[in-house]
C-alpha atoms as a PDB file:
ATOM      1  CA  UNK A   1     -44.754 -20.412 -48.354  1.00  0.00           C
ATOM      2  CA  UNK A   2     -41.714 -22.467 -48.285  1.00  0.00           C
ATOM      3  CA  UNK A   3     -42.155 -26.466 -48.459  1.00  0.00           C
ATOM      4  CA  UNK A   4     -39.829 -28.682 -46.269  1.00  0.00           C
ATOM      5  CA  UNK A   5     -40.013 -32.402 -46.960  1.00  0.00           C
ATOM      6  CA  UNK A   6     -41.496 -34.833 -44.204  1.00  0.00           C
ATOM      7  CA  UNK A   7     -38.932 -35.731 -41.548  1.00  0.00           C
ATOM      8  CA  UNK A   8     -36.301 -32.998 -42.958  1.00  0.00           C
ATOM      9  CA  UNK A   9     -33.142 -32.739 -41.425  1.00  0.00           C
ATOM     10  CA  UNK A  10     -31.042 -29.878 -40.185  1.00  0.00           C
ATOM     11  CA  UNK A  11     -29.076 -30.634 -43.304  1.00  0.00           C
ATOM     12  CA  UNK A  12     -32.138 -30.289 -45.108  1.00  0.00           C
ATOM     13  CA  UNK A  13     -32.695 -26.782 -43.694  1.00  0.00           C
ATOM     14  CA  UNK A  14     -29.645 -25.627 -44.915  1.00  0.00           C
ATOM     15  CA  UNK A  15     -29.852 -26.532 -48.509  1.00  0.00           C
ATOM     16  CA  UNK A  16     -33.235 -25.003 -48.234  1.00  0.00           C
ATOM     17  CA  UNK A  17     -32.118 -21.941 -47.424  1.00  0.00           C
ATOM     18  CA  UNK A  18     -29.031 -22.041 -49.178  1.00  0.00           C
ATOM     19  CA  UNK A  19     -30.988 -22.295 -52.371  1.00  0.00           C
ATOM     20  CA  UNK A  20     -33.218 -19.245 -51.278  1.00  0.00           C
ATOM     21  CA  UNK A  21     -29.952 -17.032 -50.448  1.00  0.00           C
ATOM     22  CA  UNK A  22     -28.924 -17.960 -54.163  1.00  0.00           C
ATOM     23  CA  UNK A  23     -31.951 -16.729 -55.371  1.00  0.00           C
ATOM     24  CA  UNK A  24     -31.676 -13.675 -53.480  1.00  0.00           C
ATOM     25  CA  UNK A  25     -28.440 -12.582 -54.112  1.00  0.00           C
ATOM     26  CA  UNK A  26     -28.291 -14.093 -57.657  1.00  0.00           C
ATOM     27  CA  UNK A  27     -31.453 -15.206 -58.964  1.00  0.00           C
ATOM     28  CA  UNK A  28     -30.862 -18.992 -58.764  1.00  0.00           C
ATOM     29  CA  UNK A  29     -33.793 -20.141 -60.034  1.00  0.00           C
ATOM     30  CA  UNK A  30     -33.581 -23.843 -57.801  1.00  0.00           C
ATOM     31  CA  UNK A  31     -35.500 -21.719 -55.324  1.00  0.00           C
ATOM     32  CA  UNK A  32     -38.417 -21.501 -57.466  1.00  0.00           C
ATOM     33  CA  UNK A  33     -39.769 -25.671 -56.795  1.00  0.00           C
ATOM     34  CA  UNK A  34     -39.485 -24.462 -53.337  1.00  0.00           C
ATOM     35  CA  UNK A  35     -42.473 -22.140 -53.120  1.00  0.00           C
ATOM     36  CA  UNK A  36     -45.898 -24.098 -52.260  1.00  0.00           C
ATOM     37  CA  UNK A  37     -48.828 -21.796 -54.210  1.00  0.00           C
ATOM     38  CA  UNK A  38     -51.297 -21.045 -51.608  1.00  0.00           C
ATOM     39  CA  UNK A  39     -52.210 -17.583 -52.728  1.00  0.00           C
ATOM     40  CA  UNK A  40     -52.052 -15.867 -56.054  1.00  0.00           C
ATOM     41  CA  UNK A  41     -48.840 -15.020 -57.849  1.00  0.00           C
ATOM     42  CA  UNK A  42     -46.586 -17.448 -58.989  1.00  0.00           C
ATOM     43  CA  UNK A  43     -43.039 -18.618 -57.722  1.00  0.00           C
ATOM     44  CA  UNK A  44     -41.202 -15.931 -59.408  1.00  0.00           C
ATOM     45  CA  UNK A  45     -43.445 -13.162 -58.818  1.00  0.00           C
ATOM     46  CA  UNK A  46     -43.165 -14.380 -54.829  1.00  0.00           C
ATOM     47  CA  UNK A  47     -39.535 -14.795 -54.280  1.00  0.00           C
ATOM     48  CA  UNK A  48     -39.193 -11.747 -56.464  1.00  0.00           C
ATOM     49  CA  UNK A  49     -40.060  -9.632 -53.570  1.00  0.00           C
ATOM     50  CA  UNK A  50     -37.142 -10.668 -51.050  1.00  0.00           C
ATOM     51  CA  UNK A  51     -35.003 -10.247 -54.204  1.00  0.00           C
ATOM     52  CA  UNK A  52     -36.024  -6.937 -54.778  1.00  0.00           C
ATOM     53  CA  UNK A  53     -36.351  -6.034 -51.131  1.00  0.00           C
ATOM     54  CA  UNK A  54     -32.642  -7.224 -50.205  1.00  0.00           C
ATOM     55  CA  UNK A  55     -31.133  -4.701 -52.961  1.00  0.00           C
ATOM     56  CA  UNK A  56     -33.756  -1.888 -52.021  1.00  0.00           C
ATOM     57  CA  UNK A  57     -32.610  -2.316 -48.061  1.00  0.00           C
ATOM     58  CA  UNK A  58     -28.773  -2.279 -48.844  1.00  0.00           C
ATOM     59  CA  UNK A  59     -28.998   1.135 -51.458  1.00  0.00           C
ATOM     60  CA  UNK A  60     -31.311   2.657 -48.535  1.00  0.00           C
ATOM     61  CA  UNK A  61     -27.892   1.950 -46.496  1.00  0.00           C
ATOM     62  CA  UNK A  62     -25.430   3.205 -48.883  1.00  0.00           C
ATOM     63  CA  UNK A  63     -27.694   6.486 -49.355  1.00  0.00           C
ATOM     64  CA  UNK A  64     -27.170   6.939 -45.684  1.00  0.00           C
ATOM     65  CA  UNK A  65     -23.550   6.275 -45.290  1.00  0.00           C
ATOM     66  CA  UNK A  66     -22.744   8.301 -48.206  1.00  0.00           C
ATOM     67  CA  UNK A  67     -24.712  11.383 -47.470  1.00  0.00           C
ATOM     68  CA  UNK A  68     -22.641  14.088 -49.254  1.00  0.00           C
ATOM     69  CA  UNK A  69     -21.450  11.467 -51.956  1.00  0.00           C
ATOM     70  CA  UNK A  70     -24.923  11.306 -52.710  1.00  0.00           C
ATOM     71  CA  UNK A  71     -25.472  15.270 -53.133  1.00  0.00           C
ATOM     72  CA  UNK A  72     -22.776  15.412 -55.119  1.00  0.00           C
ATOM     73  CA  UNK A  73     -23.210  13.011 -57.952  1.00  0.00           C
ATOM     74  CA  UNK A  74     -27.133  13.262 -57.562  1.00  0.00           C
ATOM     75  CA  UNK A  75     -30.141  10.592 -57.212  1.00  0.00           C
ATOM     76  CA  UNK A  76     -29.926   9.131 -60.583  1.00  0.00           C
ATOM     77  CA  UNK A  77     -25.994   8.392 -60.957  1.00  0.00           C
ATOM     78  CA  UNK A  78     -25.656   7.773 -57.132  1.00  0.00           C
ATOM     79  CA  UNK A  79     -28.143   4.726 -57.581  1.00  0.00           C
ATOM     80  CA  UNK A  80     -26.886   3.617 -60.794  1.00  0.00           C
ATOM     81  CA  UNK A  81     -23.931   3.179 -59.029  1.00  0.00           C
ATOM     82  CA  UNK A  82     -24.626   1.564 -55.837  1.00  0.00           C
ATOM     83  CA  UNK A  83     -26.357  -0.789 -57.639  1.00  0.00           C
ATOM     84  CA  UNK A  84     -23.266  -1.946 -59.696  1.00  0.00           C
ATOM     85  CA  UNK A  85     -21.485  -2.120 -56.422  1.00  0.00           C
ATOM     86  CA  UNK A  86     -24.243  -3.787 -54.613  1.00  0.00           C
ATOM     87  CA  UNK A  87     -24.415  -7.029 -57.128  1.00  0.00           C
ATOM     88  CA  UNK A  88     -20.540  -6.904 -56.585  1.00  0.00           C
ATOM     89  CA  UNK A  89     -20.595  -6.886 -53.072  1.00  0.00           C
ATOM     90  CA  UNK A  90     -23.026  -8.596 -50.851  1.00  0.00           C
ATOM     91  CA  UNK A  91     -23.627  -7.735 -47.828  1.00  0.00           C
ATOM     92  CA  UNK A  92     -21.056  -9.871 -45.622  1.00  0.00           C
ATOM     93  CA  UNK A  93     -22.160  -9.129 -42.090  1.00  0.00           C
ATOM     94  CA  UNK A  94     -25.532  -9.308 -40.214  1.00  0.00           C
ATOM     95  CA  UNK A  95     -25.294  -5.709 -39.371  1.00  0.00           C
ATOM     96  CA  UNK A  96     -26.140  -3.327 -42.167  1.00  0.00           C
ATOM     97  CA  UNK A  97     -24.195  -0.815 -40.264  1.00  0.00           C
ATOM     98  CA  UNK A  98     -20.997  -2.003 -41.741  1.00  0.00           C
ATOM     99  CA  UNK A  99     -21.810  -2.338 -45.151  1.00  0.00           C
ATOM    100  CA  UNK A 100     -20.271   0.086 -47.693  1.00  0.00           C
ATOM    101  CA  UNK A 101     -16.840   0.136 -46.201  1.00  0.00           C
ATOM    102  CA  UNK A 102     -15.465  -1.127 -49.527  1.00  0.00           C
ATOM    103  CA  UNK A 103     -17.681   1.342 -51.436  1.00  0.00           C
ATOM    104  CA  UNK A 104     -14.782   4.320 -51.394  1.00  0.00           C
ATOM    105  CA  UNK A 105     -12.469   1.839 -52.720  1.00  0.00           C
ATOM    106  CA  UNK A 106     -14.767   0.446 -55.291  1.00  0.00           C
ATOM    107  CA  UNK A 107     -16.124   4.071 -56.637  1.00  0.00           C
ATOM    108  CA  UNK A 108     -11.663   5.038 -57.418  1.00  0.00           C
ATOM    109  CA  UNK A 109     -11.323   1.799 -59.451  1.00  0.00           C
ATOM    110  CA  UNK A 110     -14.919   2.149 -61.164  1.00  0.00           C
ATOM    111  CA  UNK A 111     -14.191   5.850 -61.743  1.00  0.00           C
ATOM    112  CA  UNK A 112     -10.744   5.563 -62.725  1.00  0.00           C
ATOM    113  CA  UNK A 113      -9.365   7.199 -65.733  1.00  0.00           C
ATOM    114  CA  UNK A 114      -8.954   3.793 -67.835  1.00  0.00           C
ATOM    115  CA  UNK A 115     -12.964   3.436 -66.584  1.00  0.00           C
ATOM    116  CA  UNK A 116     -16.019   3.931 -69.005  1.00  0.00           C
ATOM    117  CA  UNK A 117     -17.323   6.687 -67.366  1.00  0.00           C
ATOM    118  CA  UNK A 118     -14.641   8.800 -67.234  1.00  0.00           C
ATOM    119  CA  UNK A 119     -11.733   9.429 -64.422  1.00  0.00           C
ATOM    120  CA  UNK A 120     -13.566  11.419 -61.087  1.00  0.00           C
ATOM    121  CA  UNK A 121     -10.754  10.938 -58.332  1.00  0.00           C
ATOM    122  CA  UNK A 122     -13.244  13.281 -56.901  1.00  0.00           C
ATOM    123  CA  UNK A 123     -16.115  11.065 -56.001  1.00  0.00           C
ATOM    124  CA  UNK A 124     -14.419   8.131 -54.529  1.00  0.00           C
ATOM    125  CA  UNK A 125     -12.609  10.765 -52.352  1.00  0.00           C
ATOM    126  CA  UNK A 126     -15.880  12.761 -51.048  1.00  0.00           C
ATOM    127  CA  UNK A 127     -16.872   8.871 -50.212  1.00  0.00           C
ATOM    128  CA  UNK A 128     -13.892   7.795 -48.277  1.00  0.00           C
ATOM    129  CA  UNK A 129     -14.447  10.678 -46.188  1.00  0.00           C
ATOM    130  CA  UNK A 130     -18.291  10.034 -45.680  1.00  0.00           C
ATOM    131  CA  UNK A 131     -17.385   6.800 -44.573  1.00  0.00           C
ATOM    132  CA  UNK A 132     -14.426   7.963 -42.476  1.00  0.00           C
ATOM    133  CA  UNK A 133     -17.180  10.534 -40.456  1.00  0.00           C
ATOM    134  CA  UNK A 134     -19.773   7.656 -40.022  1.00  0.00           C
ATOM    135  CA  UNK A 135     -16.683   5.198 -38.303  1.00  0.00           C
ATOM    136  CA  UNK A 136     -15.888   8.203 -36.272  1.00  0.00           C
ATOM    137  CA  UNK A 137     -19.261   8.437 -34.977  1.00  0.00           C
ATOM    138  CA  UNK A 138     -20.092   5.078 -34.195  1.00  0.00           C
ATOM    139  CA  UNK A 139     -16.345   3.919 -33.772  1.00  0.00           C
ATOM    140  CA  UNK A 140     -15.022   2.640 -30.323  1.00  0.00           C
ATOM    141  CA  UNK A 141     -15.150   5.426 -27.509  1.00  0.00           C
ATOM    142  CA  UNK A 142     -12.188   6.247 -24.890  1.00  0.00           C
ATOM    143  CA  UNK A 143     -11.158   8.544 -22.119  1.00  0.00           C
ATOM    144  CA  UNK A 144      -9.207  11.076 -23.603  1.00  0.00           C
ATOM    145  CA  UNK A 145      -5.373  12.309 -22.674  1.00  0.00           C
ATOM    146  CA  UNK A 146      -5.331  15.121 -20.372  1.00  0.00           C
ATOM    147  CA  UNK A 147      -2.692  18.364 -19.126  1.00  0.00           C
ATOM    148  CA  UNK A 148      -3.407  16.360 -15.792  1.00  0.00           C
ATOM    149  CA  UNK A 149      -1.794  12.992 -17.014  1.00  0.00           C
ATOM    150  CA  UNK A 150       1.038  14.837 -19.287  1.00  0.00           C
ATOM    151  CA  UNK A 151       1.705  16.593 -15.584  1.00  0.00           C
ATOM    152  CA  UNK A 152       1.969  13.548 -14.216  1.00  0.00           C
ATOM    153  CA  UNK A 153       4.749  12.310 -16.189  1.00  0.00           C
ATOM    154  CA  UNK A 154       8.272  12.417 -14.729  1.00  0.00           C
ATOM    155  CA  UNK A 155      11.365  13.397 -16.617  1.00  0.00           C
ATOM    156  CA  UNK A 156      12.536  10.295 -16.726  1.00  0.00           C
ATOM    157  CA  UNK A 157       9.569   8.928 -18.690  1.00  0.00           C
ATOM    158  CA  UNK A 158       9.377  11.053 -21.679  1.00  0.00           C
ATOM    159  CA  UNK A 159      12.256   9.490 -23.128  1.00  0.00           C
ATOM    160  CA  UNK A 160       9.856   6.415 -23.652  1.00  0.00           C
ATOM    161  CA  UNK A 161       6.215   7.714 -23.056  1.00  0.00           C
ATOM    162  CA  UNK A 162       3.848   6.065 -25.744  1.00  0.00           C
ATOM    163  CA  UNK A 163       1.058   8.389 -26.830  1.00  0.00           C
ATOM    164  CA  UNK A 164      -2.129   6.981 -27.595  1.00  0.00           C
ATOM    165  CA  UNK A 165      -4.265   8.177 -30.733  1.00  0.00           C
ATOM    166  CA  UNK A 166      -8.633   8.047 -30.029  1.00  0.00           C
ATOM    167  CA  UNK A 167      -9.688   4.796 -31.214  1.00  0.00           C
ATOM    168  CA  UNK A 168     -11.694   6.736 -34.564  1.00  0.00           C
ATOM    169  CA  UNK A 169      -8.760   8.519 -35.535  1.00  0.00           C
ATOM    170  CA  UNK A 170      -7.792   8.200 -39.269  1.00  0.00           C
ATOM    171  CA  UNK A 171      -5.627   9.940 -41.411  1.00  0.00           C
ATOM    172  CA  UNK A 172      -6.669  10.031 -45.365  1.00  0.00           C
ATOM    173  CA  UNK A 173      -4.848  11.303 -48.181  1.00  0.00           C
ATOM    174  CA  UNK A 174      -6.758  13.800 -50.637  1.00  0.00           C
ATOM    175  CA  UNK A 175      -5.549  14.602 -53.882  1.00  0.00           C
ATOM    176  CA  UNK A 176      -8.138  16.880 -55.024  1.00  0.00           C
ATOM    177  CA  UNK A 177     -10.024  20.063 -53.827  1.00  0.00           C
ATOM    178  CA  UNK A 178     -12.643  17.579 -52.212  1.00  0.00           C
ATOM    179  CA  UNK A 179     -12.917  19.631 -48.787  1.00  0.00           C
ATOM    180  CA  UNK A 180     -14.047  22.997 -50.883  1.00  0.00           C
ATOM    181  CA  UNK A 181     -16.642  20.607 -52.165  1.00  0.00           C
ATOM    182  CA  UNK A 182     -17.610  18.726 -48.829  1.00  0.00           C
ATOM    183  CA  UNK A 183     -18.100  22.295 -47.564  1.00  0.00           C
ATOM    184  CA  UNK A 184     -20.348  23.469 -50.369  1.00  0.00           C
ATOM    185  CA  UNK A 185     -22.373  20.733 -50.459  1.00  0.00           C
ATOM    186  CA  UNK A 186     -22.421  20.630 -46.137  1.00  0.00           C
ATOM    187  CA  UNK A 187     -23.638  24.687 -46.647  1.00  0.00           C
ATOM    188  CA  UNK A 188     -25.813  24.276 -50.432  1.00  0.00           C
ATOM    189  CA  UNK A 189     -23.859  26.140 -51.869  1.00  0.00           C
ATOM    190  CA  UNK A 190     -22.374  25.977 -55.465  1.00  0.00           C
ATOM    191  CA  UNK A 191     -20.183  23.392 -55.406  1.00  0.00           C
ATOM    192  CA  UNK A 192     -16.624  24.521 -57.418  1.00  0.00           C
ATOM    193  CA  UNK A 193     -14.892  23.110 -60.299  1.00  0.00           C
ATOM    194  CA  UNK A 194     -13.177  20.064 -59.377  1.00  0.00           C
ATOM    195  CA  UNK A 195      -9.199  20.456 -59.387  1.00  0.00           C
ATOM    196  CA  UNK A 196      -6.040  18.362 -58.707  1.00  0.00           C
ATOM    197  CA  UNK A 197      -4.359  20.092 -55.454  1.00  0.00           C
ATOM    198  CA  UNK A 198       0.087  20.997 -56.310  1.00  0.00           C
ATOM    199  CA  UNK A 199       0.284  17.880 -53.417  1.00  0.00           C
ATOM    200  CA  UNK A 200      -1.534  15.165 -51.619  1.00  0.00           C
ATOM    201  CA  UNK A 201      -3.219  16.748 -48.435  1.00  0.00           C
ATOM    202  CA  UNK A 202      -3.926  14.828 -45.361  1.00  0.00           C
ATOM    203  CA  UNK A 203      -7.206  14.832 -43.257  1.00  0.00           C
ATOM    204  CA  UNK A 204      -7.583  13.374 -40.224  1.00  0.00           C
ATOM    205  CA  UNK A 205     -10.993  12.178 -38.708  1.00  0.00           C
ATOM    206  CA  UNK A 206     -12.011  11.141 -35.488  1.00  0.00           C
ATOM    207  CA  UNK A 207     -14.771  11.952 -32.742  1.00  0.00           C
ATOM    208  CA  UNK A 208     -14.702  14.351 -30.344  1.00  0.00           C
ATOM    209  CA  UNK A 209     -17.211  15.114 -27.802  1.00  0.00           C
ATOM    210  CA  UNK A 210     -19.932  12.764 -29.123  1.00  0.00           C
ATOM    211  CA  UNK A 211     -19.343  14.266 -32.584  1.00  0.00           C
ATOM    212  CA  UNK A 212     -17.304  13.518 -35.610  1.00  0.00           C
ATOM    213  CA  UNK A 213     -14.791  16.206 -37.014  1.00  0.00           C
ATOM    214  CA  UNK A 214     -11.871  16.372 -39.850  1.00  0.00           C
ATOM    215  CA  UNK A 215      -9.607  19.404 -40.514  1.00  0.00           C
ATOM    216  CA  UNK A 216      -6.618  19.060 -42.894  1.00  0.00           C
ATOM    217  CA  UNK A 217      -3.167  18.665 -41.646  1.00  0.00           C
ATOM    218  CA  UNK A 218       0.070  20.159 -42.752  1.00  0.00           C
ATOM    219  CA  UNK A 219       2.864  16.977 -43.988  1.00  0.00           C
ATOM    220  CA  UNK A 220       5.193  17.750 -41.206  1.00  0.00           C
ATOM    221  CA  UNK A 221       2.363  17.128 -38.613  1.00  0.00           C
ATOM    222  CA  UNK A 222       0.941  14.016 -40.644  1.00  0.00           C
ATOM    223  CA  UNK A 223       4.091  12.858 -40.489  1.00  0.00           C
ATOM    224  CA  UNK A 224       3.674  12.856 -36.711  1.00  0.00           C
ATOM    225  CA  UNK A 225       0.563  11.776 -36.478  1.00  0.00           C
ATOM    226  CA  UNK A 226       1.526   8.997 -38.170  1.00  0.00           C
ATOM    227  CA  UNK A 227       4.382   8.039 -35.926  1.00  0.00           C
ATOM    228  CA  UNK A 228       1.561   8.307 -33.205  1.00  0.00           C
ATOM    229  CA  UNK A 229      -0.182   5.722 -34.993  1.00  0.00           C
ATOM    230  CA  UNK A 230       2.588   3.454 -35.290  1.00  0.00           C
ATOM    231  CA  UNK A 231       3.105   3.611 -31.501  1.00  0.00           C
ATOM    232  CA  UNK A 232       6.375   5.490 -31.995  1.00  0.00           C
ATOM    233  CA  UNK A 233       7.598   6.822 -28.629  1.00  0.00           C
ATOM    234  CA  UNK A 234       7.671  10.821 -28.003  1.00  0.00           C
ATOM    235  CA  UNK A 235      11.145  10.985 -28.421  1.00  0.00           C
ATOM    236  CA  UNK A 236      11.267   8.979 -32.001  1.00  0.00           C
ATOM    237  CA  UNK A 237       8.691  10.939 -33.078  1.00  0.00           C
ATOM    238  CA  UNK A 238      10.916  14.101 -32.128  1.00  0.00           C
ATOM    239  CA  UNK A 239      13.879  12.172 -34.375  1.00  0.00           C
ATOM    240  CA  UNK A 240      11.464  12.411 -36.879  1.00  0.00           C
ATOM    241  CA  UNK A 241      10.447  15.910 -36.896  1.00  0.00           C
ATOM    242  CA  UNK A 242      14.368  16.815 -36.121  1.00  0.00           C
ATOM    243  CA  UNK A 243      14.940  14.937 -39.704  1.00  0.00           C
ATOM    244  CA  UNK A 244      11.965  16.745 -41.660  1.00  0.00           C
ATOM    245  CA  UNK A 245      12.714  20.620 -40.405  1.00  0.00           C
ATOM    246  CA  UNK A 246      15.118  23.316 -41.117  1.00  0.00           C
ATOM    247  CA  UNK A 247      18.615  22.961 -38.673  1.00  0.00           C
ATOM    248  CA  UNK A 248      17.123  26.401 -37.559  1.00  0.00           C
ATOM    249  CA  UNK A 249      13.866  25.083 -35.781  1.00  0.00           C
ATOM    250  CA  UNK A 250      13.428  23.164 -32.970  1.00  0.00           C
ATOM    251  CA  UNK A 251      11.753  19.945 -32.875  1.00  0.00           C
ATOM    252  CA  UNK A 252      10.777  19.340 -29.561  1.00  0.00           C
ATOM    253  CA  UNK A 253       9.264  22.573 -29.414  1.00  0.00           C
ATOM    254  CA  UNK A 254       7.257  21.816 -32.203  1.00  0.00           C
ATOM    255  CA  UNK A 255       6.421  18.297 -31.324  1.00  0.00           C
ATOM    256  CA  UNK A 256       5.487  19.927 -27.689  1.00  0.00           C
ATOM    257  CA  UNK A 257       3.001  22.375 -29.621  1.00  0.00           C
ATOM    258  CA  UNK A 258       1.446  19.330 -31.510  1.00  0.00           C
ATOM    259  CA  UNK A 259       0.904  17.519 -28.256  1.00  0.00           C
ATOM    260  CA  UNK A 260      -0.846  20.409 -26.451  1.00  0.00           C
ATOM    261  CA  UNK A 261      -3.214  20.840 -29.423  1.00  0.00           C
ATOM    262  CA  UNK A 262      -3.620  16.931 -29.554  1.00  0.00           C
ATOM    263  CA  UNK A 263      -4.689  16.893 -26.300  1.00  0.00           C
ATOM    264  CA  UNK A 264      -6.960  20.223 -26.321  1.00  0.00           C
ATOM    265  CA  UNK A 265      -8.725  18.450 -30.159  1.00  0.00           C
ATOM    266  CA  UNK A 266      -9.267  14.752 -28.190  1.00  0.00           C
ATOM    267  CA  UNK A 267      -6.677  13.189 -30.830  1.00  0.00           C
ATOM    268  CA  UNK A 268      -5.077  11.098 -28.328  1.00  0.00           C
ATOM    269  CA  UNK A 269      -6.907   8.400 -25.355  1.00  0.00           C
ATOM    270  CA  UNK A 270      -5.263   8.054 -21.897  1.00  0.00           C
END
């Protein structure tokens, strides 16, 4: 039970439970003269609970955010990790939903190879793309871009027609072999050696048909993708791939083929 003086104030309120957020997130002991003793168990012992209780609820999150993350480094390390992160991070938002966003981030610096436990690009990469496949899947929905409304368009217009991507598209850079081991741990199977790949590959994410997917993409069509992203027009982005392909291939027939397949994955809204 938590006393309030006679006649307390709104202001009074706050500093109350300013003082309890202090203890929960840090241990303040000013809490402690807060706690009236009408049942056994002190002040500590008490507040102890909802200090406990607020780390317990956000690794419970993290654990399901970071599904494959979690299979991958395994129950003990997993934990002993979040729980670095978790005094490092509070939770910032009312809805648990969003916390662990800077978790991906976080795991590359802690794991880095200047860190004390040793450099695993690896893990920080299998956790960006966890959290990439949970935005997908809860991430803002829209109609997506159809052969109908490409039809549509008249000549004229495709010298400035705008293409836009899905609202839960993404594009991440991987720099290991972190899809062989996504796919091993998605099917239980042995997960491979971890190595560096000869070049950064690109993965984009986003939600199709009321379900997240990722494939990799070649640099040429990241490129593009990219210029999507930026709001480039279709006819910059056909500047573009004019600049990054041989004299001998065409680019509008290639950026053509990309928009077809855009359209037929959901990459691109209305």
């Amino acid at each position: 039970m938590m006393k309030m003086p006679v006649g307390s104030t709104a202001s009074s309120l706050e500093a109350l439970q300013s003082r309890l957020q202090g203890h929960v997130l840090a241990g303040d002991a000013a809490a402690l003269a807060d706690v009236v003793s009408v049942v056994p168990g002190s002040a500590a012992q008490r507040l102890g609970i909802y200090h406990h209780a607020y780390r317990a609820r956000l690794q419970e999150t993290l654990r399901d955010s970071f599904g494959h993350t979690l299979l991958y480094l395994g129950d003990e390390w997993f934990d002993a990790l979040s729980a670095e992160f978790i005094e490092a991070n509070p939770s910032a938002s009312a809805n648990l939903r969003w916390y662990g966003s800077a978790y991906p981030d976080w795991l590359a610096q802690r794991l880095s190879a200047d860190g004390t436990l040793g450099d695993h690009p690896e893990v920080a990469e299998i956790a960006r793309l966890d959290w990439s496949m949970r935005a997908a899947f809860d991430g803002v929905d829209a109609p997506v871009l159809a052969m109908a409304d490409v039809a549509a368009l008249a000549p004229e217009d495709w010298a400035t027609v705008v293409f836009k991507p899905h609202p839960t598209l993404v594009l991440i850079s991987l720099g290991c072999n972190t899809l062989s081991l996504w796919h091993a741990l998605d099917q239980e199977l042995d997960v491979p050696p971890v190595e560096a790949l000869p070049s950064p590959m690109a993965v984009v994410v986003w939600r199709f048909e009321e379900r997240p997917h990722f494939r990799s993409v070649p640099s040429i069509e990241a490129g593009a993708l990219q210029a999507v992203m930026q709001a480039k027009s279709f006819a910059e982005i056909c500047g573009l791939l004019a600049e990054m392909l041989p004299e001998n291939e065409n680019a509008a027939t290639l950026a053509g083929g990309y928009l077809r397949r855009w359209m037929d994955e959901g990459l691109l809204a209305r």
